[in-house]
C-alpha atoms as a PDB file:
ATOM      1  CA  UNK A   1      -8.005 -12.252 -53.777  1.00  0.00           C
ATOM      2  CA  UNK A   2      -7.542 -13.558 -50.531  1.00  0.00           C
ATOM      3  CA  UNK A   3     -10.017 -13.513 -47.466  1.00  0.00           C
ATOM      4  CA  UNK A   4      -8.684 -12.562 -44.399  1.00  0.00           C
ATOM      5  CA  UNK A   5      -8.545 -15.104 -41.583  1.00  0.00           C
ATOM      6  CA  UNK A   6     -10.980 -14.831 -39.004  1.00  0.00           C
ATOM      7  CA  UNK A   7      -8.962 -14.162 -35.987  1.00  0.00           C
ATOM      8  CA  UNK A   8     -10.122 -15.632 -32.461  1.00  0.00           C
ATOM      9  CA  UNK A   9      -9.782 -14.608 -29.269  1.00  0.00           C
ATOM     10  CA  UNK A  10      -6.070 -15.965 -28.248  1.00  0.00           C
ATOM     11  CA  UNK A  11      -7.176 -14.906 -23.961  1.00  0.00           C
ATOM     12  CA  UNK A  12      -9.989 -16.466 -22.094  1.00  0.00           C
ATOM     13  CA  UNK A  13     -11.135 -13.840 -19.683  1.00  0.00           C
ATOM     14  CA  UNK A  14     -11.219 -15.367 -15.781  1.00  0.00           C
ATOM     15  CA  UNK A  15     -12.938 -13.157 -13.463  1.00  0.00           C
ATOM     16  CA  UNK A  16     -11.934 -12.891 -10.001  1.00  0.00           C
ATOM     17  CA  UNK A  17     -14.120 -15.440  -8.648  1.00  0.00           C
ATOM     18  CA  UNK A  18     -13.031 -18.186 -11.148  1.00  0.00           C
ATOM     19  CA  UNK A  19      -9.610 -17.658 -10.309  1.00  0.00           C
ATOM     20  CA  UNK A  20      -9.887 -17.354  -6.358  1.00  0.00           C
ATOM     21  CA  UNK A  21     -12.025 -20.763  -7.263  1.00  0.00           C
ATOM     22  CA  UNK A  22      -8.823 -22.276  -8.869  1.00  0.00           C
ATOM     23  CA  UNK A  23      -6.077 -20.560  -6.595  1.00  0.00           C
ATOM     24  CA  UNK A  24      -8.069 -22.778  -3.532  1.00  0.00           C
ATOM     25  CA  UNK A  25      -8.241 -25.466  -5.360  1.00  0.00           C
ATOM     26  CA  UNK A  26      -4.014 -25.934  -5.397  1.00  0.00           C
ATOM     27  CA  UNK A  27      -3.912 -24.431  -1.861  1.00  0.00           C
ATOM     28  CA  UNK A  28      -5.925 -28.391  -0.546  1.00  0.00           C
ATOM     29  CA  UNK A  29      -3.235 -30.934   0.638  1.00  0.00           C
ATOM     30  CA  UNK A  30      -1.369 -32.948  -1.902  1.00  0.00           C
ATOM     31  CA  UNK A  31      -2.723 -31.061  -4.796  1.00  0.00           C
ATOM     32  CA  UNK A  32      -0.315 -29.602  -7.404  1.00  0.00           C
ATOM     33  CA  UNK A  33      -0.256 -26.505  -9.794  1.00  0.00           C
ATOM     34  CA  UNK A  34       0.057 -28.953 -12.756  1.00  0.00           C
ATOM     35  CA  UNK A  35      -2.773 -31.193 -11.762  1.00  0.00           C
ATOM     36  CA  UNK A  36      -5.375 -28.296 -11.086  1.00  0.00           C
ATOM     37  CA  UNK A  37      -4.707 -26.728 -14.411  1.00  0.00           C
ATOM     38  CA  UNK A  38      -4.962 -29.675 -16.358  1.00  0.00           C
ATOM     39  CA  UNK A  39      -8.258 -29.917 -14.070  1.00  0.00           C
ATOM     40  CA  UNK A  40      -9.354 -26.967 -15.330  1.00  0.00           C
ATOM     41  CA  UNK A  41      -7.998 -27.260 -18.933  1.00  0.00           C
ATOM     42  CA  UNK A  42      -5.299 -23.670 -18.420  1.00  0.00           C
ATOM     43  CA  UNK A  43      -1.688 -23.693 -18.793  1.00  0.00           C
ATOM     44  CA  UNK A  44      -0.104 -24.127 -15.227  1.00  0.00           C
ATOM     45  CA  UNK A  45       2.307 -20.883 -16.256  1.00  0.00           C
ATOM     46  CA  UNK A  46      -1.144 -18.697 -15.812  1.00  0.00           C
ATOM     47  CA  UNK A  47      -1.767 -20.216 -11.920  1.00  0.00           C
ATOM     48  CA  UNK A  48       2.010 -19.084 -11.035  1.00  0.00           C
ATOM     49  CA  UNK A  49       1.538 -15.775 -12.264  1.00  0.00           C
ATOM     50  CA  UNK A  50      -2.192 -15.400 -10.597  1.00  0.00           C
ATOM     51  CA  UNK A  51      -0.492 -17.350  -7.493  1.00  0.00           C
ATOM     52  CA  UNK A  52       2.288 -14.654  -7.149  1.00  0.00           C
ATOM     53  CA  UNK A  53      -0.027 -11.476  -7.834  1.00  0.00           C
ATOM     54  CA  UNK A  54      -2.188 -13.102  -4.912  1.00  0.00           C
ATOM     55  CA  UNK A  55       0.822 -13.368  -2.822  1.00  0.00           C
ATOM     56  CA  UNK A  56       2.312  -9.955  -3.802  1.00  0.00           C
ATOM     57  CA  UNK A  57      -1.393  -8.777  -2.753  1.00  0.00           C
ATOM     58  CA  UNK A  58      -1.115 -10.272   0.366  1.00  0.00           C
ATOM     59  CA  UNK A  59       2.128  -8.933   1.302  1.00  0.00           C
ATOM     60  CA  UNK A  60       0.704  -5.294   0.698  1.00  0.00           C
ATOM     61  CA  UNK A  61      -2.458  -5.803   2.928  1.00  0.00           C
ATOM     62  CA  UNK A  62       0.244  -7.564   5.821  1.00  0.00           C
ATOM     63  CA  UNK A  63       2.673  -4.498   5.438  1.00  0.00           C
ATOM     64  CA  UNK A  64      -0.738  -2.312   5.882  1.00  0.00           C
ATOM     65  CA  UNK A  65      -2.001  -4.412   8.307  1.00  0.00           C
ATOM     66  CA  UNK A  66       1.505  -4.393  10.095  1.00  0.00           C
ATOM     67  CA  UNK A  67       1.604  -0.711  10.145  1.00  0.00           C
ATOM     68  CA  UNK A  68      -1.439  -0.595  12.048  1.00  0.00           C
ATOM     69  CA  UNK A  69      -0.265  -2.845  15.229  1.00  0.00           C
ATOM     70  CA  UNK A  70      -0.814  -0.679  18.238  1.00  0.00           C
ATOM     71  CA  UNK A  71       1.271  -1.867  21.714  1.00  0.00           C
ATOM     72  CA  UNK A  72      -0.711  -2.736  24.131  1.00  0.00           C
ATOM     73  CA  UNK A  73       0.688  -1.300  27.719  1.00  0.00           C
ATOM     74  CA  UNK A  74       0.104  -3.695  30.459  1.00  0.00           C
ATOM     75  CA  UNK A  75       0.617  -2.291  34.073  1.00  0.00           C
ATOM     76  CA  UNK A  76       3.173  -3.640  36.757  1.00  0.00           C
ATOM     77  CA  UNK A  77       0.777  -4.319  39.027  1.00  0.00           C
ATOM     78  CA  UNK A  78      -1.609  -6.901  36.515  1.00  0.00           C
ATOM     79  CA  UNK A  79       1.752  -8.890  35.617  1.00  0.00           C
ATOM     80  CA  UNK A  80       2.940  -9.402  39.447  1.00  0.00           C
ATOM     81  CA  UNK A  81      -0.593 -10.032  40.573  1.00  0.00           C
ATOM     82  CA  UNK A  82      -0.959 -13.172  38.395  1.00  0.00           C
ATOM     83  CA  UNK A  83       0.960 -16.162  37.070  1.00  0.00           C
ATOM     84  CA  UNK A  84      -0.487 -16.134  33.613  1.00  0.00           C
ATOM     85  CA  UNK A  85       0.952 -15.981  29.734  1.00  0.00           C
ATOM     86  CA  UNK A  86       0.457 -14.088  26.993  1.00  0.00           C
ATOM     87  CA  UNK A  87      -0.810 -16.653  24.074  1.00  0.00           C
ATOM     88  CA  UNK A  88      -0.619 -15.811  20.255  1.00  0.00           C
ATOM     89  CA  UNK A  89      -1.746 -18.165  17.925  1.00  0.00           C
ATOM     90  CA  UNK A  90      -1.979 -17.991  13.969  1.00  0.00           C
ATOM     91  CA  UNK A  91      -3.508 -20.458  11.427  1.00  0.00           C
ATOM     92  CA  UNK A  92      -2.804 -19.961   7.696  1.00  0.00           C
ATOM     93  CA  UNK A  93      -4.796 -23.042   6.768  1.00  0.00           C
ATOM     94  CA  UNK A  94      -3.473 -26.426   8.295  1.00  0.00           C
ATOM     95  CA  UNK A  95      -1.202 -24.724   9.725  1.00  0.00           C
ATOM     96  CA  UNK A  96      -0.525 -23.122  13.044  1.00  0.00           C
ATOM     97  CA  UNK A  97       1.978 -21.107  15.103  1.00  0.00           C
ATOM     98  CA  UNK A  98       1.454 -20.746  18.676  1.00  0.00           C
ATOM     99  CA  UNK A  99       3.623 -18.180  20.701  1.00  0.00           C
ATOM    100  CA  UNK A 100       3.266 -18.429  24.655  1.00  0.00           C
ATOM    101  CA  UNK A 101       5.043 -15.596  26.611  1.00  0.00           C
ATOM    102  CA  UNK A 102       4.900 -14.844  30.162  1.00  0.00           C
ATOM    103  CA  UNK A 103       3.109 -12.044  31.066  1.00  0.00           C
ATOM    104  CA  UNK A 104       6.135 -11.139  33.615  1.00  0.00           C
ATOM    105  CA  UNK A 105       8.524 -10.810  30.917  1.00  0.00           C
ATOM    106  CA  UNK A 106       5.554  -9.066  28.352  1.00  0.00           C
ATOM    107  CA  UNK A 107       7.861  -5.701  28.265  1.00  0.00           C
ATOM    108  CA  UNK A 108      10.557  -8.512  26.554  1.00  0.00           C
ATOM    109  CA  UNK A 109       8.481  -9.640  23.888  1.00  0.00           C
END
């Protein structure tokens, strides 16, 4: 008779903070999805799919987040009194998006 084969586990289990570990470790300047798997000794197939549940994530909390944006009513009388802008700026890592809108036209944007 035969003996069976002893089977091994075919999936290495990565817990959330291994693979938020990884994730940030394509996410530094220059580095690529092919070089920080081989860095890590994974198949670069399993960061795209843990890169596009992150992003798929993220898009969920933004629509959340976007549902929750309350206007903010500022009064005649504070825009004509001063000469000022509204400023918005956002950083996703290195990089940055400034908005600058005068407070005149604030109805506008």
């Amino acid at each position: 008779m035969t003996e069976p084969i002893p089977t091994t586990a075919r999936r290495r289990p990565y817990d959330a903070a291994k693979k938020t570990q990884i994730l940030a470790g394509y996410e530094r300047p220059g580095a690529s999805i092919a070089a920080v798997a081989m860095a890590h000794g994974i198949n670069a197939n399993l960061i795209h799919n843990w890169r596009a549940r992150a992003m798929r994530r993220q898009g969920a909390v933004a629509a959340a987040a976007a549902a929750s944006v309350v206007p903010v009513l500022v009064p005649a009388s504070a825009t004509s009194a001063c000469n000022a802008e509204l400023r918005i700026e956002l950083r996703r890592g290195p990089v940055r998006a400034v908005v600058s809108w005068p407070l005149s036209e604030v109805g506008k944007c």
